[in-house]
N, C-alpha and C. Protein backbone atom coordinates (compact mmCIF):
# COMPACT_ATOMS: atom_id res chain seq x y z
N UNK A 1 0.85 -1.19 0.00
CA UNK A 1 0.00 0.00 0.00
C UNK A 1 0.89 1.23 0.00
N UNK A 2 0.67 1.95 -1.09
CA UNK A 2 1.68 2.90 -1.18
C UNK A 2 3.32 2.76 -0.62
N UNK A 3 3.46 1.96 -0.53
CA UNK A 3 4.90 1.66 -0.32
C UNK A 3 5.33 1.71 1.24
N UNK A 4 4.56 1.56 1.69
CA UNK A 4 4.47 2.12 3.24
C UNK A 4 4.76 0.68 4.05
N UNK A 5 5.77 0.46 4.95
CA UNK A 5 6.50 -0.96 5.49
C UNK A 5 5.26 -0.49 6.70
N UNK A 6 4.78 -1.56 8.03
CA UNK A 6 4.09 -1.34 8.94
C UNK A 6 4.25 -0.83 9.84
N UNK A 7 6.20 -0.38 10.08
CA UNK A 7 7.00 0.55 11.32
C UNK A 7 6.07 2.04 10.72
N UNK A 8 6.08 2.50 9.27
CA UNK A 8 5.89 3.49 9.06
C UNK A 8 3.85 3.79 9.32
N UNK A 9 3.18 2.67 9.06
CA UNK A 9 1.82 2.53 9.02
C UNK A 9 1.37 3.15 10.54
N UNK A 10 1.97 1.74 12.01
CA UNK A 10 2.07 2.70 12.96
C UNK A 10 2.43 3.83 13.34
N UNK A 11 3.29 4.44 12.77
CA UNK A 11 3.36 6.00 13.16
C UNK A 11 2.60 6.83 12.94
N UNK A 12 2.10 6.57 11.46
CA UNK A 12 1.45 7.34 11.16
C UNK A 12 -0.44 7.00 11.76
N UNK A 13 -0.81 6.32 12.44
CA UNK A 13 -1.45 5.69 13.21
C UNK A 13 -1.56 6.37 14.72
N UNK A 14 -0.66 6.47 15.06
CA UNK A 14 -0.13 6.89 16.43
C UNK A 14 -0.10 8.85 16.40
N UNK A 15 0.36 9.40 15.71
CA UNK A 15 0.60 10.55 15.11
C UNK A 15 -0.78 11.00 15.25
N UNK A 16 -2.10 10.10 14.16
CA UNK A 16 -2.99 10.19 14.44
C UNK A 16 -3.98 10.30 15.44
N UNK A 17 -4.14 9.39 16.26
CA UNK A 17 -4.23 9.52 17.14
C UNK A 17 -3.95 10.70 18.00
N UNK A 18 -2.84 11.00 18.04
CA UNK A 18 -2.27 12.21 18.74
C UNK A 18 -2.93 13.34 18.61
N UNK A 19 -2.95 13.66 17.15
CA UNK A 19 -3.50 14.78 16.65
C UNK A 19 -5.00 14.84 16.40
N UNK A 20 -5.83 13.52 16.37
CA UNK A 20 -6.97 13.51 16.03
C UNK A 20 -7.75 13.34 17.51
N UNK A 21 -8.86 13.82 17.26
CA UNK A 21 -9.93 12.91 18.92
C UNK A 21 -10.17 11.69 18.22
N UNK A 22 -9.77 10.90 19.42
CA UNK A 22 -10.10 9.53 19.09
C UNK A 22 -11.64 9.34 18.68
N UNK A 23 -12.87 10.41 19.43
CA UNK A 23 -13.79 9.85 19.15
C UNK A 23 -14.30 10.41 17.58
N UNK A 24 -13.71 11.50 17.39
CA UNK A 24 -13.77 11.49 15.37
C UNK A 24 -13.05 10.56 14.62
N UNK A 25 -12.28 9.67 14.84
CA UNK A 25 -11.55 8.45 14.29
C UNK A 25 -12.82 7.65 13.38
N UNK A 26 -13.42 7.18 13.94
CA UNK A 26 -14.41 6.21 12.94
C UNK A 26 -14.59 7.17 11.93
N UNK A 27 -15.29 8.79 12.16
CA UNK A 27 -16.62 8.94 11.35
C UNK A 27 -14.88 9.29 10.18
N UNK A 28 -13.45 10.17 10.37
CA UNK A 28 -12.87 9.90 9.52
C UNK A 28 -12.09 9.25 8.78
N UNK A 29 -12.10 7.55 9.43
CA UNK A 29 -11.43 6.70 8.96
C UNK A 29 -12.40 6.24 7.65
N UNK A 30 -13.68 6.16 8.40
CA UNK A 30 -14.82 5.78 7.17
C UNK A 30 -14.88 6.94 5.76
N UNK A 31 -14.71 8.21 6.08
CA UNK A 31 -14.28 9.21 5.36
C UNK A 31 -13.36 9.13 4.14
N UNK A 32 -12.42 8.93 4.71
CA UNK A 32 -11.24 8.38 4.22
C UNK A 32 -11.10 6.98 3.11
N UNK A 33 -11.43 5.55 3.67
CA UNK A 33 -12.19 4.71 2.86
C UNK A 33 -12.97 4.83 2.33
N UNK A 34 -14.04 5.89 2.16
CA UNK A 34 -15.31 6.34 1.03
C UNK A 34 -14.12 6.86 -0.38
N UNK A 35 -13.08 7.95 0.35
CA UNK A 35 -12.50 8.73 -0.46
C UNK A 35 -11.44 7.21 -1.52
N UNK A 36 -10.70 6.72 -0.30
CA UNK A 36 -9.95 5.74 -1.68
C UNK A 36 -10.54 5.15 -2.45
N UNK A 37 -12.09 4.50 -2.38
CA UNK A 37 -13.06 3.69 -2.99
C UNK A 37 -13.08 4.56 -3.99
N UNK A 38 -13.58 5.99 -4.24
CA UNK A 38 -13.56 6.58 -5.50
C UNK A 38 -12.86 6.79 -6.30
N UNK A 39 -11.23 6.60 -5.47
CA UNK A 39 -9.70 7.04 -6.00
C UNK A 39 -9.81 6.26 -7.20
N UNK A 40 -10.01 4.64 -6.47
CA UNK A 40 -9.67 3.07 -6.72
C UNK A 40 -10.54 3.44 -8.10
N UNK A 41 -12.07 3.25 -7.90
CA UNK A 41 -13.23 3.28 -9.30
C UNK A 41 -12.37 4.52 -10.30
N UNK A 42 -12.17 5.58 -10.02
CA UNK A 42 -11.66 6.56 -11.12
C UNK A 42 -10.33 6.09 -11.86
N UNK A 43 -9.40 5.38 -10.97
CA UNK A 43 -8.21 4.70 -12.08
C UNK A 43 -8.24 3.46 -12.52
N UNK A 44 -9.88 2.70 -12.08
CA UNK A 44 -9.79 1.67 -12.89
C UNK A 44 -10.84 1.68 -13.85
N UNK A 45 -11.58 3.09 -14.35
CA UNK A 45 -12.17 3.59 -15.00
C UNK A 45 -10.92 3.68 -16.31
N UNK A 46 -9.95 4.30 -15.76
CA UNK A 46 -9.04 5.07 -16.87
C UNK A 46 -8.06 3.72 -17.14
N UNK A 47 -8.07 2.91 -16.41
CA UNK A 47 -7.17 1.59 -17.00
C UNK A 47 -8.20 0.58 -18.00
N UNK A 48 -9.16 0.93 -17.64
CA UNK A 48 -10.19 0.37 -18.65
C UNK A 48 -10.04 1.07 -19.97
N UNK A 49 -10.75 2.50 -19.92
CA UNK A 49 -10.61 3.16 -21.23
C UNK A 49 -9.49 3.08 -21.67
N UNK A 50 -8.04 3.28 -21.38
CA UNK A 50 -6.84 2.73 -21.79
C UNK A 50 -6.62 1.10 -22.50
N UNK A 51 -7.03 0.39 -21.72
CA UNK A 51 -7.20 -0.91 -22.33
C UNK A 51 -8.21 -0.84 -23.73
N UNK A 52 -9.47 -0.17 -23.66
CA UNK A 52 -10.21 -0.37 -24.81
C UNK A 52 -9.45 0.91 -25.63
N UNK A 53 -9.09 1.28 -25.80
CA UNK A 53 -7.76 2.61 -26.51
C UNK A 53 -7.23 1.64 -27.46
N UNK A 54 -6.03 1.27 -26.29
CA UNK A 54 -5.13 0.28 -26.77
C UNK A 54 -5.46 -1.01 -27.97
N UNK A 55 -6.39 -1.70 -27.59
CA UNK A 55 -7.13 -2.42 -28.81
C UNK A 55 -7.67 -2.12 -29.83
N UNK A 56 -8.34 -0.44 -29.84
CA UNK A 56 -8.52 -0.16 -31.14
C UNK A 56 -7.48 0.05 -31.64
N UNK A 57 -5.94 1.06 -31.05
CA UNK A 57 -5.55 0.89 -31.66
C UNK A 57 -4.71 -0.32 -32.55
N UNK A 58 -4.27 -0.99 -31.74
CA UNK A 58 -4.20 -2.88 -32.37
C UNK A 58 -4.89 -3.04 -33.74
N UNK A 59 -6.23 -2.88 -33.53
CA UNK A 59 -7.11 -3.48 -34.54
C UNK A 59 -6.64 -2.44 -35.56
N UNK A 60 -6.48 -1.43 -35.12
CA UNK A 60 -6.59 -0.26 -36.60
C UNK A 60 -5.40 -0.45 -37.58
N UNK A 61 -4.39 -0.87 -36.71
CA UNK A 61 -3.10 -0.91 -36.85
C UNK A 61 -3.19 -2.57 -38.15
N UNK A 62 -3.54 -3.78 -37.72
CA UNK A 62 -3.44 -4.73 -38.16
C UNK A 62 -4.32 -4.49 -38.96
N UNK A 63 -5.45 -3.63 -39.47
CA UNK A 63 -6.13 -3.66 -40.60
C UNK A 63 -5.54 -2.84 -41.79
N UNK A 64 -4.69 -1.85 -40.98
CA UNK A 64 -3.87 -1.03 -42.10
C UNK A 64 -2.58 -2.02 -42.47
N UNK A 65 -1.94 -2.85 -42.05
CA UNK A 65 -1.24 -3.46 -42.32
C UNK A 65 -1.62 -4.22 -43.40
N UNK A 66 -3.23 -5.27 -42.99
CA UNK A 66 -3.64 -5.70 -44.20
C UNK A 66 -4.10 -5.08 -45.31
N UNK A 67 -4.17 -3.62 -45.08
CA UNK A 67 -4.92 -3.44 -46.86
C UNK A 67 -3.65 -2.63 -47.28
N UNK A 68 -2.76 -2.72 -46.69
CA UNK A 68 -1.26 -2.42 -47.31
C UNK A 68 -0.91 -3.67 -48.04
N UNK A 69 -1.26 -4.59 -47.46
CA UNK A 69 -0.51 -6.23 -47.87
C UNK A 69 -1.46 -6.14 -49.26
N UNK A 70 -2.51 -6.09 -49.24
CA UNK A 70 -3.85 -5.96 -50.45
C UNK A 70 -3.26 -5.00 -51.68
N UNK A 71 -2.78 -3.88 -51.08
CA UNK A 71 -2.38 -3.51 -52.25
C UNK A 71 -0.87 -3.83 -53.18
């Protein structure tokens, strides 16, 4: 997860804590997980359209190849 080892996860955990009221913790941890859920759907929106990109261009590519070969 982001490159983050679990020495660094707790700190930043703890930090939290520190700085946050524990009793706003849920409503912005849930906050927070709403927010990556949309992160997550918006770049696998764009790895999709990339993927269907990528195949047209494929296809466009191997059809110009063949009506090159045609002529």
């Amino acid at each position: 997860m982001f490159g983050l080892g679990t020495s660094e996860i707790i700190v930043i955990v703890i930090v939290a804590l520190v700085l946050i009221n524990p009793k706003e913790m849920p409503r912005i941890v849930r906050k927070l997980g709403k927010v990556y859920a949309t992160i997550m759907r918006e770049i696998n929106g764009v790895r999709k359209t990339y993927g269907q990109f990528e195949n047209e261009v494929k296809y466009l590519t191997e059809l110009d190849e063949k009506e090159d070969k045609e002529k």
